[in-house]
Structures are given as C-alpha cells and as structure tokens.
N, C-alpha and C. Protein backbone atom coordinates (compact mmCIF):
# COMPACT_ATOMS: atom_id res chain seq x y z
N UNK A 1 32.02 1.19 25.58
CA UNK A 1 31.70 1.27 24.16
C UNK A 1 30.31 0.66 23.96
N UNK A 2 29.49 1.48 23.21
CA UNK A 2 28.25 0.97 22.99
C UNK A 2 28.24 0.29 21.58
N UNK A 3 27.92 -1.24 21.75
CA UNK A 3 27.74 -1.88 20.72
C UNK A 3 26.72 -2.55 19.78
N UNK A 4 25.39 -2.99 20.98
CA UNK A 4 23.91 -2.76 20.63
C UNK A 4 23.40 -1.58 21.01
N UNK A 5 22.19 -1.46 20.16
CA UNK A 5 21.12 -0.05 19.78
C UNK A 5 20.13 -1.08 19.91
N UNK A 6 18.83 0.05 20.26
CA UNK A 6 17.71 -0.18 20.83
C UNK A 6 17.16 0.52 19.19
N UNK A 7 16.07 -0.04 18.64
CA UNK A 7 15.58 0.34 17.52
C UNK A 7 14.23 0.56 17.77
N UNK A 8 13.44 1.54 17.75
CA UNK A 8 12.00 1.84 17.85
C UNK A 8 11.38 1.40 16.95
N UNK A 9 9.93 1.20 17.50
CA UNK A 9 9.48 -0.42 17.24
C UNK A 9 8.79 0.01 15.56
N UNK A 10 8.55 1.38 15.55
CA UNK A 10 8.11 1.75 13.91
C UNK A 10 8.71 2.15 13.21
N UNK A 11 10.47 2.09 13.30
CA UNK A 11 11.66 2.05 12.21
C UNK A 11 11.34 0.43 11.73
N UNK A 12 11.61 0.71 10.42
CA UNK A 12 12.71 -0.34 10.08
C UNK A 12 13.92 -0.30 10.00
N UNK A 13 14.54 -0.74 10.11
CA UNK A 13 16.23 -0.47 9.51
C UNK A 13 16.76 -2.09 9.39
N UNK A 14 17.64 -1.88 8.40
CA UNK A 14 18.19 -3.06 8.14
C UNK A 14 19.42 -3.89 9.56
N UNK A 15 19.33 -5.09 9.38
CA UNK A 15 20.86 -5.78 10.88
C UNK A 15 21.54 -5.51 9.69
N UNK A 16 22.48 -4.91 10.36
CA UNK A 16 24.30 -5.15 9.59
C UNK A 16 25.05 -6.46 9.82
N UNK A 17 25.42 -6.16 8.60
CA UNK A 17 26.72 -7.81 8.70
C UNK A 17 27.21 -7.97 9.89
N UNK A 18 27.11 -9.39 10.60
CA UNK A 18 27.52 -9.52 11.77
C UNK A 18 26.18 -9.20 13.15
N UNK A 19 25.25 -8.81 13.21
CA UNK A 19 24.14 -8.69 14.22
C UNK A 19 23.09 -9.34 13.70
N UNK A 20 22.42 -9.36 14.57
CA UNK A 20 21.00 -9.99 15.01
C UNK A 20 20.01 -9.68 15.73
N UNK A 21 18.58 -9.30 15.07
CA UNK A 21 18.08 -8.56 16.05
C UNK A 21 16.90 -9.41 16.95
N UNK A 22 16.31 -9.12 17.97
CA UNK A 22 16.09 -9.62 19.32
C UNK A 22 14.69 -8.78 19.67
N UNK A 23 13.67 -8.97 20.19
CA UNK A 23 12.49 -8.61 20.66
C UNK A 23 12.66 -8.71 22.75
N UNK A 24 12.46 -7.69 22.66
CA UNK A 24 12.37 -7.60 24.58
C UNK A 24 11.12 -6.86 25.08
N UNK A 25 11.29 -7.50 26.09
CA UNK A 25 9.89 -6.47 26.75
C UNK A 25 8.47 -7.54 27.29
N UNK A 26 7.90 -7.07 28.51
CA UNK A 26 7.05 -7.79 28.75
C UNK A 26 5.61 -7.37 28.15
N UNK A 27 4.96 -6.29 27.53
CA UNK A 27 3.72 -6.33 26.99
C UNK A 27 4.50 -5.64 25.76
N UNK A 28 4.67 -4.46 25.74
CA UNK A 28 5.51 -3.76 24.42
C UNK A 28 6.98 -4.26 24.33
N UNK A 29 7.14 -4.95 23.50
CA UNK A 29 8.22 -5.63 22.40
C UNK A 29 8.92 -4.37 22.12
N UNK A 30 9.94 -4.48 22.15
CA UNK A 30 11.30 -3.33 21.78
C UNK A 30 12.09 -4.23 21.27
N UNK A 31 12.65 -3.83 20.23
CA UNK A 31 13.54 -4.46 18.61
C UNK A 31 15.55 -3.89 19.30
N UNK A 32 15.62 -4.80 19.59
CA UNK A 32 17.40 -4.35 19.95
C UNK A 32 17.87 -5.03 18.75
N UNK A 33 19.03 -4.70 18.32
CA UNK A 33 19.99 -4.80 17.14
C UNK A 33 21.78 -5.15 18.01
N UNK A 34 22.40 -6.43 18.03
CA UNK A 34 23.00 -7.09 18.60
C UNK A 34 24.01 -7.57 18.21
N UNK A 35 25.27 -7.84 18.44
CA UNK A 35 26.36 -8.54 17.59
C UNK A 35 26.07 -10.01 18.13
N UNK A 36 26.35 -10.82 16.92
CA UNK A 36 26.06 -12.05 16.19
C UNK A 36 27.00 -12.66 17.74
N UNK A 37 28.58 -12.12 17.91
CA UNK A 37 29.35 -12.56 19.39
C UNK A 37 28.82 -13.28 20.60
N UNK A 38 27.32 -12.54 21.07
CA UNK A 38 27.09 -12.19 21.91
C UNK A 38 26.14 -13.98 21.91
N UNK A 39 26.02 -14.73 21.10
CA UNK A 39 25.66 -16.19 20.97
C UNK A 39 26.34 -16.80 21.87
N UNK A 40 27.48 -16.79 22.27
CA UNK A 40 28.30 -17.32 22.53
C UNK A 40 28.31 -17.07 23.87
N UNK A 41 28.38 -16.60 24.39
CA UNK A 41 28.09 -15.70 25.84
C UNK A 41 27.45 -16.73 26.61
N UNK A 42 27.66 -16.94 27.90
CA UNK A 42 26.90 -18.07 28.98
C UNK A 42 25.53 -17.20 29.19
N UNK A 43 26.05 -16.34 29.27
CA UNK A 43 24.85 -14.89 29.89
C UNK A 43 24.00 -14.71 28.91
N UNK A 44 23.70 -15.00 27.32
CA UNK A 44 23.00 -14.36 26.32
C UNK A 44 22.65 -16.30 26.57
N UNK A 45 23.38 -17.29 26.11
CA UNK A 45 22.75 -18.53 25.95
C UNK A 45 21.88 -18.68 27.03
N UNK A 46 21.97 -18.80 28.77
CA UNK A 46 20.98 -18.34 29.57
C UNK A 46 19.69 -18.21 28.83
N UNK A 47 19.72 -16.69 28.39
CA UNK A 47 18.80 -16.12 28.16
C UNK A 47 17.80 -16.63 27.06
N UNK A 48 18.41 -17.35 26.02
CA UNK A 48 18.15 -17.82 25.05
C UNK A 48 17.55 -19.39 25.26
N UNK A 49 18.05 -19.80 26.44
CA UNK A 49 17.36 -21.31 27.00
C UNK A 49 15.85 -20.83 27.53
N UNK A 50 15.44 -19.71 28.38
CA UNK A 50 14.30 -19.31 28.89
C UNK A 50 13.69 -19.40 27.56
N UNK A 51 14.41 -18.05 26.86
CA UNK A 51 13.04 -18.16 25.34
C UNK A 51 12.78 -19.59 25.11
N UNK A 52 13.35 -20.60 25.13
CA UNK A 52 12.91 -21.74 24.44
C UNK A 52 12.04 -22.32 25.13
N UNK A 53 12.38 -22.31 26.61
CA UNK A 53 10.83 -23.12 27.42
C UNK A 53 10.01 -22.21 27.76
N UNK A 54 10.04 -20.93 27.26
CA UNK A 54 8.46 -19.91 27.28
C UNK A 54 7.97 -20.18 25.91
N UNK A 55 8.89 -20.03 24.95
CA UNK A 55 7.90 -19.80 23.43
C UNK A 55 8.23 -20.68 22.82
N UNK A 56 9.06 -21.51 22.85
CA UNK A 56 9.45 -23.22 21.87
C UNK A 56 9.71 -22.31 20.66
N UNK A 57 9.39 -22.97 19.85
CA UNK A 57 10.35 -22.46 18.27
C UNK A 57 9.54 -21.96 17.50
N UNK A 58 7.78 -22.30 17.86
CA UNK A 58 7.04 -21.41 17.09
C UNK A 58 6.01 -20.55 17.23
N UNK A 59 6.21 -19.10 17.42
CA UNK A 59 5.41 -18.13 18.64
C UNK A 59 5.42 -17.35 17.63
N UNK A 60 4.00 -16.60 18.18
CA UNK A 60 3.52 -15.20 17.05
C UNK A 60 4.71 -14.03 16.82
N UNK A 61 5.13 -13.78 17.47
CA UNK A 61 6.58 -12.46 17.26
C UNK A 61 7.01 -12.63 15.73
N UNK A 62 7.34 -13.66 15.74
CA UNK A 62 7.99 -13.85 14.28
C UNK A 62 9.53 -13.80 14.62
N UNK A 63 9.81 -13.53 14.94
CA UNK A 63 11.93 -12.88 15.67
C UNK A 63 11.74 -13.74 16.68
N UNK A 64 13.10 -13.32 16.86
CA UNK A 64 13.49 -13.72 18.28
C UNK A 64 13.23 -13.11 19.23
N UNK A 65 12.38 -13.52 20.24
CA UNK A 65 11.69 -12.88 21.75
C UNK A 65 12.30 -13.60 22.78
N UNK A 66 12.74 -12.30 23.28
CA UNK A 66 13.51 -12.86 24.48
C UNK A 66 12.63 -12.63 26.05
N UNK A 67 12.89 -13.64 26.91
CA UNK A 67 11.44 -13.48 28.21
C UNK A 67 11.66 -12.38 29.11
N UNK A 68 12.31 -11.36 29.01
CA UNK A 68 12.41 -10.22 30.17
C UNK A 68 12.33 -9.27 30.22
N UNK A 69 12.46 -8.19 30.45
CA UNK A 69 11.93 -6.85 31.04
C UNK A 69 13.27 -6.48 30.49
N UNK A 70 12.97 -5.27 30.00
CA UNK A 70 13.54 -4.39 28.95
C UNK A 70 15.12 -3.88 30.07
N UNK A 71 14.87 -3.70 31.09
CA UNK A 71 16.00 -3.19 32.24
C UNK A 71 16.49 -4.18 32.46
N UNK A 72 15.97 -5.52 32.40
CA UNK A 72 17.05 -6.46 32.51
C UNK A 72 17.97 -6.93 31.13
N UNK A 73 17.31 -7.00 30.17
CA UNK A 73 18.10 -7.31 28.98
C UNK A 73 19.80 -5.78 28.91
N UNK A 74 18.93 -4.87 29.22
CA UNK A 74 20.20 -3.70 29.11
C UNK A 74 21.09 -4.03 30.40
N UNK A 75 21.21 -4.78 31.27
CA UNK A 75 21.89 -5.04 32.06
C UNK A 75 22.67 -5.99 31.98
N UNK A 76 21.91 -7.26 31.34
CA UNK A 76 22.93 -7.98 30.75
C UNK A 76 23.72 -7.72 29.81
N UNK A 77 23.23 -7.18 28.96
CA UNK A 77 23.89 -6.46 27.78
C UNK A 77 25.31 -5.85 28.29
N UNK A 78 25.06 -4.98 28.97
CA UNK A 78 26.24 -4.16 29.61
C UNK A 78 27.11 -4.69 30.54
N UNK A 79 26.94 -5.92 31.13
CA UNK A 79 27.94 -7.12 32.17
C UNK A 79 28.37 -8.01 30.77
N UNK A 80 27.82 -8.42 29.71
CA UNK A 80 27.96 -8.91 28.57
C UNK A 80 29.40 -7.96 27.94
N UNK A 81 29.61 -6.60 27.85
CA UNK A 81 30.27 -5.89 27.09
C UNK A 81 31.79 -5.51 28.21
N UNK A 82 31.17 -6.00 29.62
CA UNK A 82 32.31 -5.59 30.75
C UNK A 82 33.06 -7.46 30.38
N UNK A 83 33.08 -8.14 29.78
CA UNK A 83 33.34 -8.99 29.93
C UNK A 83 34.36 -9.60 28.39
C-alpha cells in the first residue's frame, strides 16, 4: 500500500490531516508528503538525527530537509511501510 507521494517541486498542494511534508535530495530538493506515524519509527528518527547535525534547526530550505539521496529516502520509506 502506498502511503507517501512524491510531490513535484512546482505543485503546491496542501499536507492532509495527519502528514508532513519533508525535502529530499542531494542538489534538487523533492517535496514528499508523509504520515505524521512515521515520527515514531527508529528508521525515520535515524534519519531525522542526521538532519540535525547537517542543518541544526536553522537552514535556508525553510521545511524539513532530510540529508539523502532521493533512492534512499524511497527505500526507507518502503522497509518503513513493510514494518
């Protein structure tokens, strides 16, 4: 079951009740749209400790930027959803 979407980077669209959206990518930033759940996760907190000792709390993105390569975030994502 697919539960995050990948949002192209010149939509807007609104997060729905319950998600959060997320910046990936190492030069081009790609906008994923995420359930709020996925906080909780050893595998998403991980991920969320890197952002903090690459970008600390106040970095140009504006969102939340996460430090990896677009194939790895969809991989976690998807061991995230087997779980």
């Amino acid at each position: 079951m697919l539960i995050w979407k990948y949002v192209a980077s010149s939509t807007v669209i609104d997060v729905p009740k319950g998600h959060f959206s997320v910046y990936v990518g190492e030069n081009n930033k790609k906008r994923f749209i995420v359930p709020l759940t996925y906080l909780n996760h050893s595998l998403f907190q991980t991920l969320l400790n890197l952002a903090e000792e690459e970008f600390g709390y106040a970095h140009q993105m504006g969102g939340l930027t996460l430090p990896c390569k677009e194939e790895t975030f969809v991989k976690l994502i998807d061991d995230i959803q087997l779980t």
